[in-house]
C-alpha atoms as a PDB file:
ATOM      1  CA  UNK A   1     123.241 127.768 118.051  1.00  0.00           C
ATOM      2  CA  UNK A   2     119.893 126.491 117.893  1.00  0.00           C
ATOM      3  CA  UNK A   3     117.197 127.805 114.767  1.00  0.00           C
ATOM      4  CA  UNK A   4     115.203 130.759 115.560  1.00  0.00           C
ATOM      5  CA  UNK A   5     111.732 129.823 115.682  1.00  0.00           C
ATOM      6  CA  UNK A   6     109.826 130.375 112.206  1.00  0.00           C
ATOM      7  CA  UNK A   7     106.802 132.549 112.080  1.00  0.00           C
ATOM      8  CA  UNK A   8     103.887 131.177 109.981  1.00  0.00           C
ATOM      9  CA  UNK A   9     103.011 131.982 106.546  1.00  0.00           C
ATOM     10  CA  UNK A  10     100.598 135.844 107.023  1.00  0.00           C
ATOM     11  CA  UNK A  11      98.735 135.422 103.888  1.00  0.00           C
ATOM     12  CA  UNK A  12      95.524 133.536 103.966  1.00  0.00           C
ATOM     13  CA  UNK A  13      94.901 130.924 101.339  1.00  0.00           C
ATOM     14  CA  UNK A  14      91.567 130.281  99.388  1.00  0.00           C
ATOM     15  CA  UNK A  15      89.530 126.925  99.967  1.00  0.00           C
ATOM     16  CA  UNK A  16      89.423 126.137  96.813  1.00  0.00           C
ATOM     17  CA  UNK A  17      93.553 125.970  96.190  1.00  0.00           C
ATOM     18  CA  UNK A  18      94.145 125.168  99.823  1.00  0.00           C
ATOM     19  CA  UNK A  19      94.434 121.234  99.213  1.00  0.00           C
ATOM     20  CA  UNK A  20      97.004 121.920  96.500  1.00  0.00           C
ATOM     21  CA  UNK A  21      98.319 124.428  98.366  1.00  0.00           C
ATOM     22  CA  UNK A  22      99.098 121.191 100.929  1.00  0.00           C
ATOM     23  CA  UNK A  23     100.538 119.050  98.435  1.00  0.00           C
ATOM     24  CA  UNK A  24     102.541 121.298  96.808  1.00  0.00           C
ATOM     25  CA  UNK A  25     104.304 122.120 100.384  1.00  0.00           C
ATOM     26  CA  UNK A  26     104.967 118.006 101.235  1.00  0.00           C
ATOM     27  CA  UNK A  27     106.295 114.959  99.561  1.00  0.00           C
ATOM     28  CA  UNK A  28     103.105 112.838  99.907  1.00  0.00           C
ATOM     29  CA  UNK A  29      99.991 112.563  98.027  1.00  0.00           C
ATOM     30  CA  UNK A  30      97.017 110.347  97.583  1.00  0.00           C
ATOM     31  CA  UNK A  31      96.415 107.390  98.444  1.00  0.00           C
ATOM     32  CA  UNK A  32      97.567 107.615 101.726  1.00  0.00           C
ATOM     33  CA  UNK A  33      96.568 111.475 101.613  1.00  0.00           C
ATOM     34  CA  UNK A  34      92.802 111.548 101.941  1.00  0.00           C
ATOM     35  CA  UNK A  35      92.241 114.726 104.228  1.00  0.00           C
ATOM     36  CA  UNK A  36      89.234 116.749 102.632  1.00  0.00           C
ATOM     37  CA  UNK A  37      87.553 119.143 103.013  1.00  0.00           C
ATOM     38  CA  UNK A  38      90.599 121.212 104.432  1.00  0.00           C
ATOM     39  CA  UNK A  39      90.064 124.392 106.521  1.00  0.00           C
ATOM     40  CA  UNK A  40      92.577 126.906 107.479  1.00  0.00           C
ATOM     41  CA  UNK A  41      92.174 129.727 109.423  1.00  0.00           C
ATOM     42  CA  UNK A  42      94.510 132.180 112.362  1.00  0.00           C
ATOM     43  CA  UNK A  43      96.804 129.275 112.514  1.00  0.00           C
ATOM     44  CA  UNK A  44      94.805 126.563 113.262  1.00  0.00           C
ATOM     45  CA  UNK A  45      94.613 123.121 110.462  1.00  0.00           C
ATOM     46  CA  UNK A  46      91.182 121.820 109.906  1.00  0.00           C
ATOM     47  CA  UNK A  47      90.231 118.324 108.159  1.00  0.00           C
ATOM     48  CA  UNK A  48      87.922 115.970 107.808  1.00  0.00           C
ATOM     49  CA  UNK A  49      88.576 111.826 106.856  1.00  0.00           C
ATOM     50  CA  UNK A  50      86.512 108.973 106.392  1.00  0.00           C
ATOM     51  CA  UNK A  51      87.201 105.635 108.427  1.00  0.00           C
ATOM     52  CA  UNK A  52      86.414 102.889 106.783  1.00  0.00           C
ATOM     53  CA  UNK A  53      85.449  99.311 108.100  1.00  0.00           C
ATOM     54  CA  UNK A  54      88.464  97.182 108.901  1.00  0.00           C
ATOM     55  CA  UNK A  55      87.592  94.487 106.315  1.00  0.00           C
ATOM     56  CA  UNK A  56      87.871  97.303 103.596  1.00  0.00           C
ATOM     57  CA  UNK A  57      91.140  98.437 103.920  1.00  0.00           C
ATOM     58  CA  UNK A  58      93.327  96.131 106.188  1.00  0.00           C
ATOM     59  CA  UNK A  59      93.626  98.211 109.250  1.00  0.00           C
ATOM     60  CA  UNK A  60      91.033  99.145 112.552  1.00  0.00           C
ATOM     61  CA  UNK A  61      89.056 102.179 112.068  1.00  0.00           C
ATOM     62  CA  UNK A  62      91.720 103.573 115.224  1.00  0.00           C
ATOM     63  CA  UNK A  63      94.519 102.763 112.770  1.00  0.00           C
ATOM     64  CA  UNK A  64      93.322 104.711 110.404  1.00  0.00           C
ATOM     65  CA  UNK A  65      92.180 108.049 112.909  1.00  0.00           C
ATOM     66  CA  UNK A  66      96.364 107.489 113.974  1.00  0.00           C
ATOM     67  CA  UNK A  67      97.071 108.092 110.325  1.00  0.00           C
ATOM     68  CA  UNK A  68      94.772 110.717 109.523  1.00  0.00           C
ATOM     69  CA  UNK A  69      96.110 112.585 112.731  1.00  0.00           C
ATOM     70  CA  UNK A  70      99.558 112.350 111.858  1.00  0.00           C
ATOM     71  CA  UNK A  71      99.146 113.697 108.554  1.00  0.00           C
ATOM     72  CA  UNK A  72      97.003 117.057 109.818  1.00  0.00           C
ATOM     73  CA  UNK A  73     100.104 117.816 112.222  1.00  0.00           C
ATOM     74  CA  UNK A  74     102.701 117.901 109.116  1.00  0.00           C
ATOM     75  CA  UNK A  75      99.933 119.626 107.290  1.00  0.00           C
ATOM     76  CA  UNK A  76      99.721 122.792 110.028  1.00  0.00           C
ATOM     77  CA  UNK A  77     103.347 122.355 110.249  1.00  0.00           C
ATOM     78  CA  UNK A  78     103.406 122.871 106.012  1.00  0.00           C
ATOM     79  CA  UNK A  79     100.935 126.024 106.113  1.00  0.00           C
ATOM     80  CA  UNK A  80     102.550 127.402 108.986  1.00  0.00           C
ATOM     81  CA  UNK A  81     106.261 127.929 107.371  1.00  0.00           C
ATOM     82  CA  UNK A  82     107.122 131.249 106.208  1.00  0.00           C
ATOM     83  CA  UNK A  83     107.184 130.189 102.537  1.00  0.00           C
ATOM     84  CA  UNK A  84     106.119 127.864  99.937  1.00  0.00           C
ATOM     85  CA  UNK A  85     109.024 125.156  99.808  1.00  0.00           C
ATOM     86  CA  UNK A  86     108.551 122.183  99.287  1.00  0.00           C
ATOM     87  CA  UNK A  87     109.650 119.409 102.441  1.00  0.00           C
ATOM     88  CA  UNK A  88     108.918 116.065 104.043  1.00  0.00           C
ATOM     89  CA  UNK A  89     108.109 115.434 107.510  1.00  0.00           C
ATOM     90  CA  UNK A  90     109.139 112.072 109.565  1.00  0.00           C
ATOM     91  CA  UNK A  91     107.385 111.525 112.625  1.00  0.00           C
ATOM     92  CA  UNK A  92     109.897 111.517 115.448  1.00  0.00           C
ATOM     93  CA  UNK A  93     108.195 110.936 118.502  1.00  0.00           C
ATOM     94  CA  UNK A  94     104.690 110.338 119.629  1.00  0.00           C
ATOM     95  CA  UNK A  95     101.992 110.455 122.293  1.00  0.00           C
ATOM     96  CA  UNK A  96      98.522 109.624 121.773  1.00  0.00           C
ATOM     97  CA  UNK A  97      96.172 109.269 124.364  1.00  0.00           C
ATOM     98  CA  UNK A  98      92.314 107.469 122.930  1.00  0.00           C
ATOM     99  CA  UNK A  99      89.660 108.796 124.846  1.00  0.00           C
ATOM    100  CA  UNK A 100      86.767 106.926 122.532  1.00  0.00           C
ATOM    101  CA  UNK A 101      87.157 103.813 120.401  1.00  0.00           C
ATOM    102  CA  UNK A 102      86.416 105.008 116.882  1.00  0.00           C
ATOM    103  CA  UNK A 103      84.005 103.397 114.471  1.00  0.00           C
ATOM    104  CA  UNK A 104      83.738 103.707 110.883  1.00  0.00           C
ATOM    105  CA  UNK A 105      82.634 106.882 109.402  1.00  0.00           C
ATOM    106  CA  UNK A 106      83.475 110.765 109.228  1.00  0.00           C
ATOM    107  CA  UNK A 107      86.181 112.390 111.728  1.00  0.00           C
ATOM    108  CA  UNK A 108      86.894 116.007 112.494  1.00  0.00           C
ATOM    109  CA  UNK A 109      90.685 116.976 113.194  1.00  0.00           C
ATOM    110  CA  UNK A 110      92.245 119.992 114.381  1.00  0.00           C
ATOM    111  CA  UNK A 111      95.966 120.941 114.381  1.00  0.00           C
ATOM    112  CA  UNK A 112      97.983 123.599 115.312  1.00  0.00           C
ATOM    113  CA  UNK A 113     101.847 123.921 115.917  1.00  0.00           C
ATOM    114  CA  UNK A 114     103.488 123.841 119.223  1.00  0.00           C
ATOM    115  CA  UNK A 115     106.827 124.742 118.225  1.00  0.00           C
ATOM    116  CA  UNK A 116     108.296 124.704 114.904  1.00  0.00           C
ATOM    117  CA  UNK A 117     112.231 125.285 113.529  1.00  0.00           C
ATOM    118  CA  UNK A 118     114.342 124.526 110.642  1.00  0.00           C
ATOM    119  CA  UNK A 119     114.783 120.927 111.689  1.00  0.00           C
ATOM    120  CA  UNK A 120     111.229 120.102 113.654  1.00  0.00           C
ATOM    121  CA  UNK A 121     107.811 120.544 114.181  1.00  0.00           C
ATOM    122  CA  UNK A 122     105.686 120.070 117.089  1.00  0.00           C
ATOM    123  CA  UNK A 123     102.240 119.428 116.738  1.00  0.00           C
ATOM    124  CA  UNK A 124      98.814 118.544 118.357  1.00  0.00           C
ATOM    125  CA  UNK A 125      96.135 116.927 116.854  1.00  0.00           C
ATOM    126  CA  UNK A 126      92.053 116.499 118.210  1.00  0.00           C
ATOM    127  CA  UNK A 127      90.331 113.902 116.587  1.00  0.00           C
ATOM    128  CA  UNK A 128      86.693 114.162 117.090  1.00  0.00           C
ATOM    129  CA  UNK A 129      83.293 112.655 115.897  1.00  0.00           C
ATOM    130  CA  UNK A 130      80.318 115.309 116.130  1.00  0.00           C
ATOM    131  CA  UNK A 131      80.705 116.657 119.723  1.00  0.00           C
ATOM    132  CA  UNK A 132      82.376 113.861 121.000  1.00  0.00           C
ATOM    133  CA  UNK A 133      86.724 114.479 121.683  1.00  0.00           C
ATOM    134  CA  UNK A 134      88.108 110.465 120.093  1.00  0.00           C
ATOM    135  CA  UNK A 135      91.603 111.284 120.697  1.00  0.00           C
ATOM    136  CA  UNK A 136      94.204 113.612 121.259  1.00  0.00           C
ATOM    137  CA  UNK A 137      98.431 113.925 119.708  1.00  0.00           C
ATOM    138  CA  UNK A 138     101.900 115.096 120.635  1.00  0.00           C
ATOM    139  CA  UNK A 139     103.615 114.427 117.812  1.00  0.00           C
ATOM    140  CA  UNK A 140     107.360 115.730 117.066  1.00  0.00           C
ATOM    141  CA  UNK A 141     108.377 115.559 113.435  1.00  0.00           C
ATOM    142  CA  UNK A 142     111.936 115.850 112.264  1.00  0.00           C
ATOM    143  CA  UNK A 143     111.366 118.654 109.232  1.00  0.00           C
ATOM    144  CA  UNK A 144     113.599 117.352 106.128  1.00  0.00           C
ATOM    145  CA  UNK A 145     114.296 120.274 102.816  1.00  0.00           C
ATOM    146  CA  UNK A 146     113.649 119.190  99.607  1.00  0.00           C
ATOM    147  CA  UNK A 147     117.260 118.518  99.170  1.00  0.00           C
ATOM    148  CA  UNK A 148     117.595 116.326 102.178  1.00  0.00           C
ATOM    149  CA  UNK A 149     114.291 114.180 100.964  1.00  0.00           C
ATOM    150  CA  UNK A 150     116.120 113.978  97.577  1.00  0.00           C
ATOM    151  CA  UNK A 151     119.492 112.247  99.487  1.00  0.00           C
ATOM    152  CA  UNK A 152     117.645 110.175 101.671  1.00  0.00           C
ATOM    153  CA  UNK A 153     115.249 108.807  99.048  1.00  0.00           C
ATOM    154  CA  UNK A 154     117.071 109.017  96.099  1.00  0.00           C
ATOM    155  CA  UNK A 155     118.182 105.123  96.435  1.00  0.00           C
ATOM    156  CA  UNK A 156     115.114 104.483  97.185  1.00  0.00           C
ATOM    157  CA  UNK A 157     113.000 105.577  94.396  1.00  0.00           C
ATOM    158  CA  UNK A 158     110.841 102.963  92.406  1.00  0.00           C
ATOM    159  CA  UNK A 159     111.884 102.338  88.522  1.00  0.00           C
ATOM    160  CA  UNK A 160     108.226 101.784  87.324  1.00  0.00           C
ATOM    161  CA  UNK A 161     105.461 103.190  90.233  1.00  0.00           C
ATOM    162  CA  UNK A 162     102.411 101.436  90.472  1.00  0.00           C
ATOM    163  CA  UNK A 163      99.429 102.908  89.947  1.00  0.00           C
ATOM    164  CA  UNK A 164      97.833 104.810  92.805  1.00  0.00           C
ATOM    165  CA  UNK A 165      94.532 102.717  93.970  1.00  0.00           C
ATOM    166  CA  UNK A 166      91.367 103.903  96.187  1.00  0.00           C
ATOM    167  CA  UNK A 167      93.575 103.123  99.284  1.00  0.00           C
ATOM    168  CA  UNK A 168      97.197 101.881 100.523  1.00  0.00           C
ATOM    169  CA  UNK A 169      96.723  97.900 100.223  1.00  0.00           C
ATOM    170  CA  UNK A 170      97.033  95.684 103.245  1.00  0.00           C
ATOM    171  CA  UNK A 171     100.099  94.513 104.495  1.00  0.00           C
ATOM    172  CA  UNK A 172     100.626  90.857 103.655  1.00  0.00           C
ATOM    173  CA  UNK A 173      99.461  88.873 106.738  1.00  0.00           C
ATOM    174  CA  UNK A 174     102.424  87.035 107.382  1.00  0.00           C
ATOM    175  CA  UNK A 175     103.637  84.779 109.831  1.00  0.00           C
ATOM    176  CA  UNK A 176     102.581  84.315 113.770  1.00  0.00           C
ATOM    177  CA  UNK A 177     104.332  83.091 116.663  1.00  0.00           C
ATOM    178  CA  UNK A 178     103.694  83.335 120.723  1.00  0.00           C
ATOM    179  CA  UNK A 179     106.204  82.192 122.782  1.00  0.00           C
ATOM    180  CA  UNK A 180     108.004  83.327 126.367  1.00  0.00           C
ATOM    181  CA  UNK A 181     105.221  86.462 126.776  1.00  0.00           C
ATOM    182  CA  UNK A 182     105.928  87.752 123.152  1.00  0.00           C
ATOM    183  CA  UNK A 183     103.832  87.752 119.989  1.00  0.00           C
ATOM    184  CA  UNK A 184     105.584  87.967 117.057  1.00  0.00           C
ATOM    185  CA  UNK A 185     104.620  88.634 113.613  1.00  0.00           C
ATOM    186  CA  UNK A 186     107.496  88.519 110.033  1.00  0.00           C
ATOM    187  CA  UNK A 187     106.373  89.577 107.071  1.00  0.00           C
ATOM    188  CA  UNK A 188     108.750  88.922 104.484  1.00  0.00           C
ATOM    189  CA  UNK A 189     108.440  90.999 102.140  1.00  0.00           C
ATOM    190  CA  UNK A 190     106.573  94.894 102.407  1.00  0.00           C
ATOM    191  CA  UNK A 191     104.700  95.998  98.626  1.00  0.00           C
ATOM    192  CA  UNK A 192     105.516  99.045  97.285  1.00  0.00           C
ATOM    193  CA  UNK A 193     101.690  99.343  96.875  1.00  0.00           C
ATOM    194  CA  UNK A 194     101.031  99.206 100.681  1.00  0.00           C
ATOM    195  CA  UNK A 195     102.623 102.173 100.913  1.00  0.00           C
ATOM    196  CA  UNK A 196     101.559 104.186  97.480  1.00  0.00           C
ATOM    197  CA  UNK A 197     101.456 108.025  98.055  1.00  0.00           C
ATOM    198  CA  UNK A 198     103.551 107.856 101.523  1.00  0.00           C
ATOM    199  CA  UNK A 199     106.671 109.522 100.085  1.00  0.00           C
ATOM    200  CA  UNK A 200     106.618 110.799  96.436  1.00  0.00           C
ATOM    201  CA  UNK A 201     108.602 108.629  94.016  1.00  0.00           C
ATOM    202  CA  UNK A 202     109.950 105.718  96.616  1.00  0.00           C
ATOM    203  CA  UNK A 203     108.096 103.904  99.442  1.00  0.00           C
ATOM    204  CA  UNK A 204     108.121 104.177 103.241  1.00  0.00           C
ATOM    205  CA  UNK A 205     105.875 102.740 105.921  1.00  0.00           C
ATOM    206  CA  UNK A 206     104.589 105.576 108.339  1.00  0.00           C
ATOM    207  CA  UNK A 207     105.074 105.260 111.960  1.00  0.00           C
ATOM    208  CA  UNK A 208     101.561 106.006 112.236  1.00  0.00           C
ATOM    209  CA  UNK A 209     100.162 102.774 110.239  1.00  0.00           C
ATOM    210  CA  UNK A 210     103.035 100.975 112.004  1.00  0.00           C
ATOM    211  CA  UNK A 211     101.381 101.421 115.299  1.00  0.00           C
ATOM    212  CA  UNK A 212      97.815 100.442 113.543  1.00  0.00           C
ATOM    213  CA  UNK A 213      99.760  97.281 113.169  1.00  0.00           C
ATOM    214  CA  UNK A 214     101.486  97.074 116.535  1.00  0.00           C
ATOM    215  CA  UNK A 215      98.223  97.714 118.383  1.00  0.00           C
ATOM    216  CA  UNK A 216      96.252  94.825 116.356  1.00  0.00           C
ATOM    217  CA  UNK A 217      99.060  92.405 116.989  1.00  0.00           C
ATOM    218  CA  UNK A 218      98.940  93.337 120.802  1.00  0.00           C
ATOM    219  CA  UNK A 219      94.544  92.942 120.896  1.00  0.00           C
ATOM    220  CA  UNK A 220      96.204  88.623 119.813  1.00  0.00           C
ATOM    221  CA  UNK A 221      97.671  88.817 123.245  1.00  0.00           C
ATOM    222  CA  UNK A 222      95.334  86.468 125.537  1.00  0.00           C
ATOM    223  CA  UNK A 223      93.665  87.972 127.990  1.00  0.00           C
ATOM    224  CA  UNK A 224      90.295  89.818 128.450  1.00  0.00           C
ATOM    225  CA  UNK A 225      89.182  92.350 125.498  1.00  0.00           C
ATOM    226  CA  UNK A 226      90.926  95.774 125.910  1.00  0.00           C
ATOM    227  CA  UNK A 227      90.581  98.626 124.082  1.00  0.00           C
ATOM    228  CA  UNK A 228      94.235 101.175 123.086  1.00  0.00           C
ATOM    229  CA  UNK A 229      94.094 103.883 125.212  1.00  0.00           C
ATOM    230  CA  UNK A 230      97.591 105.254 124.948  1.00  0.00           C
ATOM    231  CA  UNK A 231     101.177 105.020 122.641  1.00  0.00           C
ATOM    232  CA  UNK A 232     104.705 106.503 123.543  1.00  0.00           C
ATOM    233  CA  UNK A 233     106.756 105.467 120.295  1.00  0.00           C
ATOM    234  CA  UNK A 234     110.016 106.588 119.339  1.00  0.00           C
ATOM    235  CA  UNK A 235     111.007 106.086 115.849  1.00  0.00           C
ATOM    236  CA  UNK A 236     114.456 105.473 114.481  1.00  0.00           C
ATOM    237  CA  UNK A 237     114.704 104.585 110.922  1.00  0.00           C
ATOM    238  CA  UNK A 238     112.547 103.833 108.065  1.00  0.00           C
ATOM    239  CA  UNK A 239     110.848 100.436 106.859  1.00  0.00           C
ATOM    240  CA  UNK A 240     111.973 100.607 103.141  1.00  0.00           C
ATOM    241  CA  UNK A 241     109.367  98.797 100.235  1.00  0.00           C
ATOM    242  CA  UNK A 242     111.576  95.503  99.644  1.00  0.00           C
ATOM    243  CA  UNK A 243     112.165  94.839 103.212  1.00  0.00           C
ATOM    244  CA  UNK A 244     111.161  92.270 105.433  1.00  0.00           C
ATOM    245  CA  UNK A 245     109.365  93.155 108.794  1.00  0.00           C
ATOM    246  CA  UNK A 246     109.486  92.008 112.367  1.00  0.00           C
ATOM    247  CA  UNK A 247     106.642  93.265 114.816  1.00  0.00           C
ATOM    248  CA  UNK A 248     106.659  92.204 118.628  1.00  0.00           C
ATOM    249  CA  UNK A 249     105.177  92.841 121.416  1.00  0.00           C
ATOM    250  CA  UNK A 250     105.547  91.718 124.993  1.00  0.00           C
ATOM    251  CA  UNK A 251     103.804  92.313 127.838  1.00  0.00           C
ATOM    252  CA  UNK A 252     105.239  94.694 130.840  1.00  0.00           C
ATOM    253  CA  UNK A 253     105.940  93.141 133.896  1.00  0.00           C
ATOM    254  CA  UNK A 254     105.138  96.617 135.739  1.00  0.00           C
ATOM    255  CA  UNK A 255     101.666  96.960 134.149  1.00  0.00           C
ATOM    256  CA  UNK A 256      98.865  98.490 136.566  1.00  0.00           C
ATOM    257  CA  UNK A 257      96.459  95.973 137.552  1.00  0.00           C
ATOM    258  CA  UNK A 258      93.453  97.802 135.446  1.00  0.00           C
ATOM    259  CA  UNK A 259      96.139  98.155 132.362  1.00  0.00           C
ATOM    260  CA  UNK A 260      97.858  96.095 129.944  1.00  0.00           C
ATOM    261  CA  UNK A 261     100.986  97.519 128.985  1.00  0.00           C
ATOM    262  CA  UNK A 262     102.899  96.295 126.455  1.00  0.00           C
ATOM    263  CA  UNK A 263     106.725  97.087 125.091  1.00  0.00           C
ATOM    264  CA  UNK A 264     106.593  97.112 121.462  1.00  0.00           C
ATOM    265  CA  UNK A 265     109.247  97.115 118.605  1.00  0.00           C
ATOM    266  CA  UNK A 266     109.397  96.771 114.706  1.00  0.00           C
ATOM    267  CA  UNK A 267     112.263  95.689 112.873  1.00  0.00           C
ATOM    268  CA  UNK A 268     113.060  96.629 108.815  1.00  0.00           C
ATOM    269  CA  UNK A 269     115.401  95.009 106.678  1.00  0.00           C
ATOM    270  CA  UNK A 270     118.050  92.502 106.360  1.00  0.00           C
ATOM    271  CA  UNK A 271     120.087  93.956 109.094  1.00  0.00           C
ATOM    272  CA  UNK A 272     117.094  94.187 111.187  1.00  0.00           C
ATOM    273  CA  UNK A 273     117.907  97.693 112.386  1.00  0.00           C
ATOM    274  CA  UNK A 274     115.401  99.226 115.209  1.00  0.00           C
ATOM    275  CA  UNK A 275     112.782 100.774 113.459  1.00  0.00           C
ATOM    276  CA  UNK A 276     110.567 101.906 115.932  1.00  0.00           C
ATOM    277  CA  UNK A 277     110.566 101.379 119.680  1.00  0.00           C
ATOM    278  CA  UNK A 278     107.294 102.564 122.148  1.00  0.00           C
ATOM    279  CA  UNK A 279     104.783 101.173 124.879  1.00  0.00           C
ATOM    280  CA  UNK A 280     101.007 100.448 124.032  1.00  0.00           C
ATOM    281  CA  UNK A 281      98.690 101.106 127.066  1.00  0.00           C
ATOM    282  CA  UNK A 282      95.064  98.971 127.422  1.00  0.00           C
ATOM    283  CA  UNK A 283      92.406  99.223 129.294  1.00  0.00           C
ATOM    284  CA  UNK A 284      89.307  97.137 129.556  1.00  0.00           C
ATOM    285  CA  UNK A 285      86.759  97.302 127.014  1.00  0.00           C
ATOM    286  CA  UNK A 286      83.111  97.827 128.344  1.00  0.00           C
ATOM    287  CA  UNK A 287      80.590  94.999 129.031  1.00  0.00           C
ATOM    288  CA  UNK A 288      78.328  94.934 125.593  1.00  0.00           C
ATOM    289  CA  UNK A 289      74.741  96.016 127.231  1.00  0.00           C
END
């Protein structure tokens, strides 16, 4: 029989404890959390992030929005159960349509919950720069108790942490290769810093800053510049700190003649297990004036 849908949490919680309030409710943390100021209020999730300039921080001001977004739908989904337990949420599935190419600076999001059980979460997410809509989410979470985090990471969890920097470090460039309509890029070997604060006590690469890296790989493809306008990913397992990395994508031989589409797909590990599957959608940039 499937869960009975959960009704979120009555009591209203004060600004000042509401980021702690957050954190105390997921298994993530800073670095890679860096929502703030927070805002809740009849339901509805309310942040604000700061995109910095790709050269920073290793990944395109979009990259980061996709990251920022993701985390305010676990964050409604947190706030919205009927207690204060403690669990971690995997993004499942996701849709994300760009309506605006970000640039560097503040964001507004906005979250509420779709549908939310024992076992998921729907969310949507608005991503927004003054008056101006950036972006809009679907995203479905799988919802994991503390108990099932501690299984599933308990192998996983590093001896001696690194210190938590500023911001998650790059991923290590790797290597490139373009051959029969694919471009491929390995990375041998994923830091435990590059994903510092993504899962408390062990190390997993989002699916959000793995499409940040799927997109940037597919802007290599020749062809004229195009700007992401859409991602359909479906994610399967995690990329695990230690592990080496496969990302490809290849172009769609369907692709409208005004879009790029592209089939995309990371690999993880030794066995090089699916990680993440989806389709990137690009449209042409604008002329510069």
């Amino acid at each position: 029989m499937p869960d009975q849908n959960l009704t979120p949490t009555a009591a209203p919680l004060a600004d000042s404890s509401l980021e702690q309030a957050v954190l105390d409710r997921v298994f993530i943390g800073p670095p890679y959390f860096a929502l703030r100021p927070l805002a809740w209020q009849g339901g509805a999730f309310g942040a604000q992030a700061r995109l910095e300039a790709l050269d920073a921080v290793g990944l395109t001001p979009e990259a980061q929005m996709l990251r920022h977004a993701t985390l305010a739908g676990l964050c409604v989904g947190a706030l919205t159960q009927p207690d204060g337990a403690r669990r971690h949420y995997l993004v499942q599935e996701m849709h994300y349509v760009v309506q605006s190419a970000p640039e560097a600076g503040q964001v507004e999001l906005s979250a509420q919950v779709l549908d939310l059980d024992q076992r998921s979460l729907r969310a949507e997410i608005h991503v927004s720069s003054g008056a101006q809509l950036l972006a809009s989410l679907n995203v479905l979470y799988t919802v994991l108790s503390g108990e099932a985090f501690e299984r599933l990471f308990a192998r996983r969890r590093l001896v001696a942490p690194e210190a938590a920097a500023d911001w998650c470090l790059p991923l290590p460039d790797g290597t490139l290769t373009h051959g029969a309509g694919a471009l491929v890029r390995e990375v041998e070997y994923l830091p435990a810093e590059t994903c510092a604060g993504t899962s408390l006590g062990a190390r997993a690469l989002p699916a959000s800053v793995l499409v940040g890296h799927l997109s940037a790989l597919a802007a290599e493809l020749p062809g004229p510049p195009a700007l992401l306008s859409s991602v359909g990913l479906q994610v399967y397992d995690l990329c695990w700190a230690g592990e080496n990395l496969r990302f490809e994508v290849r172009e769609q031989e369907d692709a409208l003649s005004r879009e790029r589409g592209y089939a995309v797909s990371v690999h993880a590990g030794p066995t090089r297990r699916l990680a993440a599957r989806g389709r990137l959608v690009l449209t042409p940039a604008p002329p510069v004036a």
